[in-house]
C-alpha atoms as a PDB file:
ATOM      1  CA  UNK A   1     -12.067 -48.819 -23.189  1.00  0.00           C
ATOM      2  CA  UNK A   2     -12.601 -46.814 -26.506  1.00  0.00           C
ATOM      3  CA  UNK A   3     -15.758 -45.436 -24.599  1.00  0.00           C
ATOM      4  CA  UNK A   4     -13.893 -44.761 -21.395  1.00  0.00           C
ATOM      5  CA  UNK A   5     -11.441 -42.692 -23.534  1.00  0.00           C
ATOM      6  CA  UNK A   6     -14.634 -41.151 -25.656  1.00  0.00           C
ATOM      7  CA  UNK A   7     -15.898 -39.833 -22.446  1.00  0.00           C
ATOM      8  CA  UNK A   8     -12.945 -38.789 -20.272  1.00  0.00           C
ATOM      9  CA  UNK A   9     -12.208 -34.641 -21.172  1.00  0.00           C
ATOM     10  CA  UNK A  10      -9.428 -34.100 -22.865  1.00  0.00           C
ATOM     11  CA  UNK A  11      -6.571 -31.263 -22.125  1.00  0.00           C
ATOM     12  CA  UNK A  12      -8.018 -28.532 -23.638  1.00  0.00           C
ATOM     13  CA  UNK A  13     -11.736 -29.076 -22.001  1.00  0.00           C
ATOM     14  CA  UNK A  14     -10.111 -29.018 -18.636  1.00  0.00           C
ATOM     15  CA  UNK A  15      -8.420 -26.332 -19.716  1.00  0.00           C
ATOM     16  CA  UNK A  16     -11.147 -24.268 -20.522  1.00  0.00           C
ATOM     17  CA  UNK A  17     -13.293 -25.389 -17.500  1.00  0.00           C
ATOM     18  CA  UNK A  18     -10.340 -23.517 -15.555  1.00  0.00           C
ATOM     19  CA  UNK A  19     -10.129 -20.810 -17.299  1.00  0.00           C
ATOM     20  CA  UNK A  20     -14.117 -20.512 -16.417  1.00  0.00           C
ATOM     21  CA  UNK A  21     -13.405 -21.186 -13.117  1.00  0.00           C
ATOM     22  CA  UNK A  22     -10.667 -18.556 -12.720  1.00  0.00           C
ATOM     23  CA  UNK A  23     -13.059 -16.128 -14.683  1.00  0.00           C
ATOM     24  CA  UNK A  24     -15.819 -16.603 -12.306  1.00  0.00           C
ATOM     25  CA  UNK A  25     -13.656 -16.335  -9.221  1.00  0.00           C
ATOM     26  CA  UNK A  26     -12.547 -12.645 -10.740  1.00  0.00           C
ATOM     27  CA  UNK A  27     -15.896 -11.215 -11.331  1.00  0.00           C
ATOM     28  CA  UNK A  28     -17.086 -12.816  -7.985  1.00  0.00           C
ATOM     29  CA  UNK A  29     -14.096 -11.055  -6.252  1.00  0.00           C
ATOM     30  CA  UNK A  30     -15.183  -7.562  -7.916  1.00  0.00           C
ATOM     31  CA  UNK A  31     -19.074  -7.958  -8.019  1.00  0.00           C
ATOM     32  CA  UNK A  32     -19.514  -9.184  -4.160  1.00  0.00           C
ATOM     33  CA  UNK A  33     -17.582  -6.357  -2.493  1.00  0.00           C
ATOM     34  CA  UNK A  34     -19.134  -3.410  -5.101  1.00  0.00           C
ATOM     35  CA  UNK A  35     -22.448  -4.656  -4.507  1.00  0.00           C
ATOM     36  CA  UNK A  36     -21.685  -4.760  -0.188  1.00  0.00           C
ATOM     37  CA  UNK A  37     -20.256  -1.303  -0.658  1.00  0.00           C
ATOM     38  CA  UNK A  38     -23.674   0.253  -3.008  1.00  0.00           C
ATOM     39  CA  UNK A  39     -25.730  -1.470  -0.376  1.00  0.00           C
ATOM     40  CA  UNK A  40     -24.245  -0.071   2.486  1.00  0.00           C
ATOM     41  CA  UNK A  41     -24.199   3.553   0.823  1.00  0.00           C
ATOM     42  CA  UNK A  42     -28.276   3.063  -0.485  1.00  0.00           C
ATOM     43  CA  UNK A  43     -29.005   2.345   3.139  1.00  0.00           C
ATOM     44  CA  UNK A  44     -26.537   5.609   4.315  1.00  0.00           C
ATOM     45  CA  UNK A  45     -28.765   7.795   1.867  1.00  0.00           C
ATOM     46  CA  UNK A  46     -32.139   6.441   2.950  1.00  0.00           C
ATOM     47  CA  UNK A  47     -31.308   6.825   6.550  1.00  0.00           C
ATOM     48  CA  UNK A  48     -29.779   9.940   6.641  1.00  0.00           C
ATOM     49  CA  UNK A  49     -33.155  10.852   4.362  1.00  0.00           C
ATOM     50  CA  UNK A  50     -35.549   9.345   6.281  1.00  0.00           C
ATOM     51  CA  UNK A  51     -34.457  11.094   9.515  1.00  0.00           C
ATOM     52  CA  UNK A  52     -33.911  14.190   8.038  1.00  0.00           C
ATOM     53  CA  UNK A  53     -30.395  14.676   9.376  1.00  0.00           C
ATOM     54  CA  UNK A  54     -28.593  17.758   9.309  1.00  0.00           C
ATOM     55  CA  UNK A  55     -25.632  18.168   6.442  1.00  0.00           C
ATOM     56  CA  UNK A  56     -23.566  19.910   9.204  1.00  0.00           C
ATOM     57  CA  UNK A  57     -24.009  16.552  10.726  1.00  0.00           C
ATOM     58  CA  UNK A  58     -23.891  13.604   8.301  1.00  0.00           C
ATOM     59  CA  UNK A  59     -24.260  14.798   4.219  1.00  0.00           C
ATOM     60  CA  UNK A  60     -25.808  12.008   2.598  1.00  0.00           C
ATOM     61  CA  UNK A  61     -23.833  10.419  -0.218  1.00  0.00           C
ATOM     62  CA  UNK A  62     -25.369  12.212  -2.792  1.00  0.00           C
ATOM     63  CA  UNK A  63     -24.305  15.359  -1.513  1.00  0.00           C
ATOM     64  CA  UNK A  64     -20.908  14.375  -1.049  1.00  0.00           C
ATOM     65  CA  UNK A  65     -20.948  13.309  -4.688  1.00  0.00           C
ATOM     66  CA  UNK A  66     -22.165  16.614  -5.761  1.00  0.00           C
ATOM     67  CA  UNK A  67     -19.565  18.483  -3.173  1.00  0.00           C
ATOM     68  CA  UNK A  68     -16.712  16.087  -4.798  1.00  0.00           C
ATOM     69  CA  UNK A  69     -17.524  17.520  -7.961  1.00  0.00           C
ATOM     70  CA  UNK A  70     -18.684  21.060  -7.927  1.00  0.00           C
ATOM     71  CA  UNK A  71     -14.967  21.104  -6.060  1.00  0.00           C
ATOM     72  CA  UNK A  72     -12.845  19.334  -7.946  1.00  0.00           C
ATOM     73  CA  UNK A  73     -10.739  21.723  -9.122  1.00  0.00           C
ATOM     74  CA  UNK A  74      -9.568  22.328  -5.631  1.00  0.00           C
ATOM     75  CA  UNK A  75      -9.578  18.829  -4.871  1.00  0.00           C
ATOM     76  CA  UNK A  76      -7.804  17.708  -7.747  1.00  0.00           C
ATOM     77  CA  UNK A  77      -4.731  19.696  -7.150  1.00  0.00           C
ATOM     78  CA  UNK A  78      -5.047  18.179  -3.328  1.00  0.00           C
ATOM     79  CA  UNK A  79      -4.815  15.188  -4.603  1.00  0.00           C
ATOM     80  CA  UNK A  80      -2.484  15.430  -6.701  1.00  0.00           C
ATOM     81  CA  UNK A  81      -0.252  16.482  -4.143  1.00  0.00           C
ATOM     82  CA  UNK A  82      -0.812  13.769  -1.615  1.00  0.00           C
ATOM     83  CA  UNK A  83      -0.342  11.311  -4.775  1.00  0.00           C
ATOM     84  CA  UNK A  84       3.435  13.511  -5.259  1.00  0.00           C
ATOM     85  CA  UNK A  85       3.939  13.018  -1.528  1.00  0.00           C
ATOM     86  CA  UNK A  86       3.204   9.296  -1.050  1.00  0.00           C
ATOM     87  CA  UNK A  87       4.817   8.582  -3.955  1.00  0.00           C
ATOM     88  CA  UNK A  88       8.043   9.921  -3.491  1.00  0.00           C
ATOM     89  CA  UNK A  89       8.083   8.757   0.471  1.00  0.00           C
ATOM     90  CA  UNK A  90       7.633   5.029  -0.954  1.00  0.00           C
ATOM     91  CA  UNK A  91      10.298   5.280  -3.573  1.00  0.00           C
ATOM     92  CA  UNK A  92      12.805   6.655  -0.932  1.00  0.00           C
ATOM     93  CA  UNK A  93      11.631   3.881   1.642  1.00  0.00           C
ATOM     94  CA  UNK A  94      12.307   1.493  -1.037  1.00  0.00           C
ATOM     95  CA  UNK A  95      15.798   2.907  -2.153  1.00  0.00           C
ATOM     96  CA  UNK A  96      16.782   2.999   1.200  1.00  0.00           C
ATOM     97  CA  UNK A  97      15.065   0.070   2.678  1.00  0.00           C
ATOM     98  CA  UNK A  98      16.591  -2.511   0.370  1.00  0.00           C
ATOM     99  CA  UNK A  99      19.777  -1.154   0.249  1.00  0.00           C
ATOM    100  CA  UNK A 100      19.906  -1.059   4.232  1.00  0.00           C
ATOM    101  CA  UNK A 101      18.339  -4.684   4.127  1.00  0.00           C
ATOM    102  CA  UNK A 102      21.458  -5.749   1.769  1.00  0.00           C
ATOM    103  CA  UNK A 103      24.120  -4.336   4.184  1.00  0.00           C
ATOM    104  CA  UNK A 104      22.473  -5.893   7.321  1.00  0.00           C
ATOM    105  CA  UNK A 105      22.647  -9.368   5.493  1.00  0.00           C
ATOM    106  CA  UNK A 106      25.571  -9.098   4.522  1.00  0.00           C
ATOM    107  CA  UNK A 107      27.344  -7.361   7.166  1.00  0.00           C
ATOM    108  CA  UNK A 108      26.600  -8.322  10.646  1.00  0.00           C
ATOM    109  CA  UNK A 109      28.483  -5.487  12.375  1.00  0.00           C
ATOM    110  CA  UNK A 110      26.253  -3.250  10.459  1.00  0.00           C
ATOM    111  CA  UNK A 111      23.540  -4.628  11.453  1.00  0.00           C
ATOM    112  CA  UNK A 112      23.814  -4.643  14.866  1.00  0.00           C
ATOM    113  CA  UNK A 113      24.909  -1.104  14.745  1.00  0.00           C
ATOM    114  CA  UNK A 114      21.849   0.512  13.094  1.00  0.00           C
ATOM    115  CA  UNK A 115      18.866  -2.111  13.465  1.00  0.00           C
ATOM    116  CA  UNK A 116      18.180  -0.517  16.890  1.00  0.00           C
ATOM    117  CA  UNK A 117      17.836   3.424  15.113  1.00  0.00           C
ATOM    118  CA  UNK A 118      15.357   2.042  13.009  1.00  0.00           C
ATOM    119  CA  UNK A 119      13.260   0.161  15.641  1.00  0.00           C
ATOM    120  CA  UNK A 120      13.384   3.355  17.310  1.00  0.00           C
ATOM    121  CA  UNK A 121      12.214   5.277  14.528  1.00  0.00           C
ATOM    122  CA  UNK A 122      10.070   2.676  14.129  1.00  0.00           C
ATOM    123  CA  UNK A 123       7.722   2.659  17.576  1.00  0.00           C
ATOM    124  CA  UNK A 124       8.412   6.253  18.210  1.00  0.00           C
ATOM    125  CA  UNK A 125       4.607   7.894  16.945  1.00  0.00           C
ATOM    126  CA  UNK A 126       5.004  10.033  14.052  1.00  0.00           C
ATOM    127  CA  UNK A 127       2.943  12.641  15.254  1.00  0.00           C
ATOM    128  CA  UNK A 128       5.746  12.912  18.607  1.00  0.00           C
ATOM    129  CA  UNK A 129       8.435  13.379  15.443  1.00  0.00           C
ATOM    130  CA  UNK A 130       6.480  15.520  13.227  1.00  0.00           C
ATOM    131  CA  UNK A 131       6.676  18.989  15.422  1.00  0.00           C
ATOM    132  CA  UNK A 132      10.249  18.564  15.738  1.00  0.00           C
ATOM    133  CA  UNK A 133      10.940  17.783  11.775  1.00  0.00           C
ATOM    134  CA  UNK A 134       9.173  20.847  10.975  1.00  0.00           C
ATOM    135  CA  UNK A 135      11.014  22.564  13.213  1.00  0.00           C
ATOM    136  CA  UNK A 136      14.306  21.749  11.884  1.00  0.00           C
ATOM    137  CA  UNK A 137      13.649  21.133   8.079  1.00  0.00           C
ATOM    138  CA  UNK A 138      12.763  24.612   6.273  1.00  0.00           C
ATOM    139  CA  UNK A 139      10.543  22.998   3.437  1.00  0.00           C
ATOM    140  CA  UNK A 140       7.144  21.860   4.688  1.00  0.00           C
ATOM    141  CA  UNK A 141       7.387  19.880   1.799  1.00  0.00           C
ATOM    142  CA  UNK A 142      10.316  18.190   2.590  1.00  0.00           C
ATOM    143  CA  UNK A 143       9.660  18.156   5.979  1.00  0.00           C
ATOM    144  CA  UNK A 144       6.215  16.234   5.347  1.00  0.00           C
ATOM    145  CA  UNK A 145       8.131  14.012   2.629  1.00  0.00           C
ATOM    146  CA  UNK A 146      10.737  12.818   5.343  1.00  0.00           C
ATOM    147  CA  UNK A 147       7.737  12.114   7.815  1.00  0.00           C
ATOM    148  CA  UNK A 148       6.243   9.875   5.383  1.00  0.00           C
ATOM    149  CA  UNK A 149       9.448   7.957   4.452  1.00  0.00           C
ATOM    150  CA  UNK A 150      10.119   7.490   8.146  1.00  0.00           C
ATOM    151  CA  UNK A 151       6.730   5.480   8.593  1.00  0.00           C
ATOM    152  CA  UNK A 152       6.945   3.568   5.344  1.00  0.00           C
ATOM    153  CA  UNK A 153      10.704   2.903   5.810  1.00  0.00           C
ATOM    154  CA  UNK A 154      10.587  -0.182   9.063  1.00  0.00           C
ATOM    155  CA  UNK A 155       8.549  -2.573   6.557  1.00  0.00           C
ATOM    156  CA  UNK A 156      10.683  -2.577   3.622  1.00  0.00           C
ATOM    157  CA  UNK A 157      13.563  -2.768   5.844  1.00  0.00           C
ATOM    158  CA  UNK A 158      12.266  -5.408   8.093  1.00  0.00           C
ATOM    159  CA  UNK A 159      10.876  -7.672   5.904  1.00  0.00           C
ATOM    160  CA  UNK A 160      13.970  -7.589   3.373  1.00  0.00           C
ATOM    161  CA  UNK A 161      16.034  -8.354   5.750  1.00  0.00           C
ATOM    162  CA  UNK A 162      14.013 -11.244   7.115  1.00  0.00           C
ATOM    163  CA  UNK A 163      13.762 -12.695   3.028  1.00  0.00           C
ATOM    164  CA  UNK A 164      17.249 -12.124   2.750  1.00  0.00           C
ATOM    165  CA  UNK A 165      18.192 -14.394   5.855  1.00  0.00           C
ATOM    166  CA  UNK A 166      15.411 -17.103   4.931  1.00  0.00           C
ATOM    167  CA  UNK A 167      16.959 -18.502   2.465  1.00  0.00           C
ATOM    168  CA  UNK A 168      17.396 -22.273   2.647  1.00  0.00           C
ATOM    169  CA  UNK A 169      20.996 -23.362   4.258  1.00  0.00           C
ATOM    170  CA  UNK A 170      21.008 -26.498   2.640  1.00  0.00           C
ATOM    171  CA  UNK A 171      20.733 -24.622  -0.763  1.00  0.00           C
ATOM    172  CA  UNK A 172      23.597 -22.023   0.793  1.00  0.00           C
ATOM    173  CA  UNK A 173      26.007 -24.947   0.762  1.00  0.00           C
ATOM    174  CA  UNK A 174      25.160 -26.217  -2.455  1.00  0.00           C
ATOM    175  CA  UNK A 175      26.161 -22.771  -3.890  1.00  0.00           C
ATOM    176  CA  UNK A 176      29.624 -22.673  -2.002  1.00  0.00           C
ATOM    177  CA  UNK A 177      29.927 -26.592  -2.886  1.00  0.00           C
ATOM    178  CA  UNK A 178      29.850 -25.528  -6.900  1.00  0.00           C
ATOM    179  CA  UNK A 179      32.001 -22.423  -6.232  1.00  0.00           C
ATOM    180  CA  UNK A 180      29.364 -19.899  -7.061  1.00  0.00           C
ATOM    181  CA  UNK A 181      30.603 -16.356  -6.142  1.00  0.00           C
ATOM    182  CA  UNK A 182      29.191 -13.638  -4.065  1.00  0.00           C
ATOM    183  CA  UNK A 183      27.027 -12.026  -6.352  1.00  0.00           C
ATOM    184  CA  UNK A 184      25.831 -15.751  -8.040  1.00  0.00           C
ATOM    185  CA  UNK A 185      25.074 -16.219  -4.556  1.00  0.00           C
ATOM    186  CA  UNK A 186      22.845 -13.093  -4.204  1.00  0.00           C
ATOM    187  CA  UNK A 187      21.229 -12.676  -7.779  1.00  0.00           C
ATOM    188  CA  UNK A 188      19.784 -16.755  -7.823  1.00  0.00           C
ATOM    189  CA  UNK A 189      19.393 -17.455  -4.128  1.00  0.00           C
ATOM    190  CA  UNK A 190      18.995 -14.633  -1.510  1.00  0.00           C
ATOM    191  CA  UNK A 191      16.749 -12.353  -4.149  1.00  0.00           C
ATOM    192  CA  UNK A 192      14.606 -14.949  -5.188  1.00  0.00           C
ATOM    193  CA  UNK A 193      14.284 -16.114  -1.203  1.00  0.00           C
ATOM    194  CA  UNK A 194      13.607 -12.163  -0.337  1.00  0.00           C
ATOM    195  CA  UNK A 195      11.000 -11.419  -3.031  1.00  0.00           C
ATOM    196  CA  UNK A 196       7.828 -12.460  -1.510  1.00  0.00           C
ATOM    197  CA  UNK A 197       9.061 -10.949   1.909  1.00  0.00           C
ATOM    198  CA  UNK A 198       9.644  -7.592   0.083  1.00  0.00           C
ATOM    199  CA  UNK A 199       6.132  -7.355  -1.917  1.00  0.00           C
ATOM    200  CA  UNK A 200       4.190  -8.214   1.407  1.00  0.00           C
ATOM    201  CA  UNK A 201       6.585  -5.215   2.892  1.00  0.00           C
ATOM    202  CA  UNK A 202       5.526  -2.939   0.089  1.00  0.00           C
ATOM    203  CA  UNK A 203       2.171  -3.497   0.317  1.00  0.00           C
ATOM    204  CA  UNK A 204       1.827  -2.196   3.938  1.00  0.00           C
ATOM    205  CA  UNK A 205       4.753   0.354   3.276  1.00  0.00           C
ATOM    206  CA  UNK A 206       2.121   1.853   0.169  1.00  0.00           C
ATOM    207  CA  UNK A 207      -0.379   2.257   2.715  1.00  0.00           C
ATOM    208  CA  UNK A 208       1.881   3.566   5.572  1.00  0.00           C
ATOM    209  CA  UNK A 209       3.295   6.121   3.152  1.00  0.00           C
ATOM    210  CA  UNK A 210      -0.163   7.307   2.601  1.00  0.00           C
ATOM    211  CA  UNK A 211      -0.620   7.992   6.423  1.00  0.00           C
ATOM    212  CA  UNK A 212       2.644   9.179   7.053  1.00  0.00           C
ATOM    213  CA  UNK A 213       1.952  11.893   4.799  1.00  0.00           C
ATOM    214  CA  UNK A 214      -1.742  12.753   5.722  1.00  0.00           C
ATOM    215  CA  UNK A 215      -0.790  12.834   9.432  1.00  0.00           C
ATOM    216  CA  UNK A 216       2.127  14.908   8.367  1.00  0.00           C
ATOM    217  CA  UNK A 217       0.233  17.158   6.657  1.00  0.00           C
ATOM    218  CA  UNK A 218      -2.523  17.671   9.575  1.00  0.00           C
ATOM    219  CA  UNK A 219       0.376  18.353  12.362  1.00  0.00           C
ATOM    220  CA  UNK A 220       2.057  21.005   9.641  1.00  0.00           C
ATOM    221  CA  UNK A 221      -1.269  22.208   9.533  1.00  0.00           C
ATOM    222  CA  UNK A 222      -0.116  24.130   6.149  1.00  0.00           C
ATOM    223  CA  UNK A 223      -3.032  26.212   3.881  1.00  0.00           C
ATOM    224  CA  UNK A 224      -2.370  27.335   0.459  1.00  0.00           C
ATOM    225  CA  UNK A 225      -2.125  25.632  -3.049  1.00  0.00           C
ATOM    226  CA  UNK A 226       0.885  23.598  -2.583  1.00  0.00           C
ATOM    227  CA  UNK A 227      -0.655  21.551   0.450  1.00  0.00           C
ATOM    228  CA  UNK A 228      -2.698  18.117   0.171  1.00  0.00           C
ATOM    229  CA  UNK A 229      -6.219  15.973   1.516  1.00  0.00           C
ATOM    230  CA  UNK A 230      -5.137  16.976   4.698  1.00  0.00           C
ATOM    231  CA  UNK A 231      -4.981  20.467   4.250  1.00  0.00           C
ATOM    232  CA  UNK A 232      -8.664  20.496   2.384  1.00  0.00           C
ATOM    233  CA  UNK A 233     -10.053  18.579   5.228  1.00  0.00           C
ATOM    234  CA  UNK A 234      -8.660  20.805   8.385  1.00  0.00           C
ATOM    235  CA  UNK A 235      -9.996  23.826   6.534  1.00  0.00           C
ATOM    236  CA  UNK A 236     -13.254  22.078   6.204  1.00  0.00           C
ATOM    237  CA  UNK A 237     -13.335  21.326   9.695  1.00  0.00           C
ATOM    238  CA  UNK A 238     -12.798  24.956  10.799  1.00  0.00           C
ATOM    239  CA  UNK A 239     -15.665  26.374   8.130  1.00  0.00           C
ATOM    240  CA  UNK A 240     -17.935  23.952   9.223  1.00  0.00           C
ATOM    241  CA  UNK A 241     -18.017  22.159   5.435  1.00  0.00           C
ATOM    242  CA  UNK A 242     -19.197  18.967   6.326  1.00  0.00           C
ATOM    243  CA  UNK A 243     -19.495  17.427   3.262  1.00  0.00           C
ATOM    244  CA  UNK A 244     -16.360  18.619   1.582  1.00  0.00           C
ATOM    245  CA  UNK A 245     -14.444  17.318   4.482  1.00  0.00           C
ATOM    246  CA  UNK A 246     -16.286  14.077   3.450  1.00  0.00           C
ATOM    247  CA  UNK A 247     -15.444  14.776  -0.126  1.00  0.00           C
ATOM    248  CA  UNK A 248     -11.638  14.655   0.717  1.00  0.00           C
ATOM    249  CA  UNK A 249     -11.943  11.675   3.275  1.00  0.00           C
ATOM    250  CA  UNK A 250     -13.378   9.563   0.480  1.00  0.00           C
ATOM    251  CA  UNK A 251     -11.023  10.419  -1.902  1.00  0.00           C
ATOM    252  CA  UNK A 252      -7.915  10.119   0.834  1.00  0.00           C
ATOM    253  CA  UNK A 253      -9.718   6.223   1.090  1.00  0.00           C
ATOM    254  CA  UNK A 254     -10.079   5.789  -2.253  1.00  0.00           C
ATOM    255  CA  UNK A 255      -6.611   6.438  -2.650  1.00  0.00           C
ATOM    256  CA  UNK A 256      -5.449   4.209  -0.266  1.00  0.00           C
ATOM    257  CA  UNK A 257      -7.408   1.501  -1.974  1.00  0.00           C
ATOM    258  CA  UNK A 258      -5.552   2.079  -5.302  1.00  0.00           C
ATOM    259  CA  UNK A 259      -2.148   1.453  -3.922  1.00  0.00           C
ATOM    260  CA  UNK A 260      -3.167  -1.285  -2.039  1.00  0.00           C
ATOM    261  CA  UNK A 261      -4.677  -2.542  -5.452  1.00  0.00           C
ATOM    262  CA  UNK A 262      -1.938  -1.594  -7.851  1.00  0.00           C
ATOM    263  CA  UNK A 263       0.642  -3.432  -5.410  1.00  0.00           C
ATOM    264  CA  UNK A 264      -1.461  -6.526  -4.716  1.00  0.00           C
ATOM    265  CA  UNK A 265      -1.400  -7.039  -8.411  1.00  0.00           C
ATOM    266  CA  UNK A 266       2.358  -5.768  -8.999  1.00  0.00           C
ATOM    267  CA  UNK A 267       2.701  -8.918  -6.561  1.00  0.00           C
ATOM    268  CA  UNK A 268       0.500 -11.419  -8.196  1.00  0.00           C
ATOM    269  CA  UNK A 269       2.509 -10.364 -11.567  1.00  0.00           C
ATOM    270  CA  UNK A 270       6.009 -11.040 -10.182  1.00  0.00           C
ATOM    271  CA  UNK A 271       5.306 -14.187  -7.488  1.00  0.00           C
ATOM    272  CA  UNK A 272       2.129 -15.637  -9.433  1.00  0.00           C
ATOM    273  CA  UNK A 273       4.010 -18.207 -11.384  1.00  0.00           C
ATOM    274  CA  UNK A 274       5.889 -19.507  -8.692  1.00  0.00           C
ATOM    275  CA  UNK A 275       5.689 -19.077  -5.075  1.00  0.00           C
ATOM    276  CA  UNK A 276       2.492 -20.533  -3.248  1.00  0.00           C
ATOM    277  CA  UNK A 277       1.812 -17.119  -1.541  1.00  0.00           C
ATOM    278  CA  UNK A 278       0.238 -15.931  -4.834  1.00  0.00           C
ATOM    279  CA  UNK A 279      -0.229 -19.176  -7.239  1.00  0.00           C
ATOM    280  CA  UNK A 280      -4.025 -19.719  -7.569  1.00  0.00           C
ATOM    281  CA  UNK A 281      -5.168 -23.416  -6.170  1.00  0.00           C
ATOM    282  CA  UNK A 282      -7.429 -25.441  -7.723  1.00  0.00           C
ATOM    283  CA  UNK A 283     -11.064 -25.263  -6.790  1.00  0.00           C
END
């Protein structure tokens, strides 16, 4: 027996053999797709050398890398912009998403009054909306910011309200059983029961806002200083400038992989200790 227990890890080994484990899985998650993606752009360059294609046709990399930054001070501001834009479209889709969500949960009459405006709004293409919102709004800013919030608003909305109304009914009754009052009921049981509904919501809603406002931007078809991606890469596509049109394109992707990062670890952070969407398994 006193070998048995000589031999068997203790808590702290195992420990540490997870910790390993949960190391590896991190820098397998990171290396694997950054080596697919240099692969895939080394065989790009070599093809596009090889066969002595055109820039007007398909830059290679390297000259899109050199376009991205002998122009950056143009595309910077671009950027910037559509960052601004996407940004503030989320926020209000949030703001107003949640705060919808709460009303349709907790008042059905409201609910059935408005749900159907926002399905519409919903399946009706943005670009259809766009003209008319231009139209009407004098701002091309605000006009492209309400575009955005109307594409990232549905999956906020929708899935709060579907978290909010999943909460367990047995648990419903134990609240009213104990007396616990409206907002008890709310704060420990229909928040916690909406959370991982909401963060899956935001996640597509970050990359919907993104689109909203790129799309936006491309039927405003606005030039200047004050315009976005969009802008840089419709005035490419008039002048001809392949590879800065590629320039913004990888930088309107690269964007949209940031927010999808930032929220898929604002998610891990707030469900990763307890719900099973995010909690790590063992291996």
């Amino acid at each position: 027996m006193a070998e048995l227990q000589t031999a068997a890890p203790s808590a702290a080994d195992l420990q540490r053999h997870e910790d390993r484990l949960r190391r590896r899985e991190s820098l397998l998650r990171i290396a694997i797709p950054a080596a697919l993606v240099a692969a895939l752009l080394l065989l790009w360059e070599l093809l596009v050398r090889v066969n002595d294609v055109p820039h007007y046709i398909i830059p290679a990399p390297s000259l899109i890398f050199t376009t991205l930054i002998d122009n950056w001070g143009t595309l910077s501001e671009a950027l910037w912009f559509t960052v601004k834009l996407t940004l503030l479209a989320l926020a209000a889709a949030i703001v107003g998403g949640v705060l919808l969500a709460i009303c349709f949960a907790l008042f059905k009459w409201v609910e059935i009054g408005l749900f159907p405006i926002a399905v519409i709004l919903q399946v009706t293409p943005i670009v259809a909306i766009a003209p008319l919102i231009l139209i009407y709004v004098s701002s091309t800013t605000a006009a492209l910011l309400l575009c955005a919030w109307i594409v990232a608003f549905f999956p906020i909305l929708s899935n709060t309200v579907i978290g909010l109304k999943s909460a367990d009914r047995n648990l419903r009754d134990l609240f009213q059983l104990y007396k616990a009052s409206p907002w008890q009921l709310f704060r420990y049981l229909l928040v916690p029961s909406a959370l991982p509904y909401f963060m899956a919501g935001l996640k597509i809603a970050g990359g919907l806002s993104l689109i909203g406002a790129v799309v936006a931007e491309f039927t405003a078809g606005t030039a200047g200083r004050e315009t976005g991606l969009a802008s840089r890469i419709l005035e490419s596509s008039f002048r001809t400038d392949i590879p800065m049109m590629f320039a913004a394109l990888f930088l309107v992707s690269l964007l949209g992989i940031a927010i999808f990062i930032v929220f898929a670890a604002i998610s891990r952070m707030v469900l990763g200790h307890w719900h099973e969407s995010e909690m790590r398994g063992e291996r």
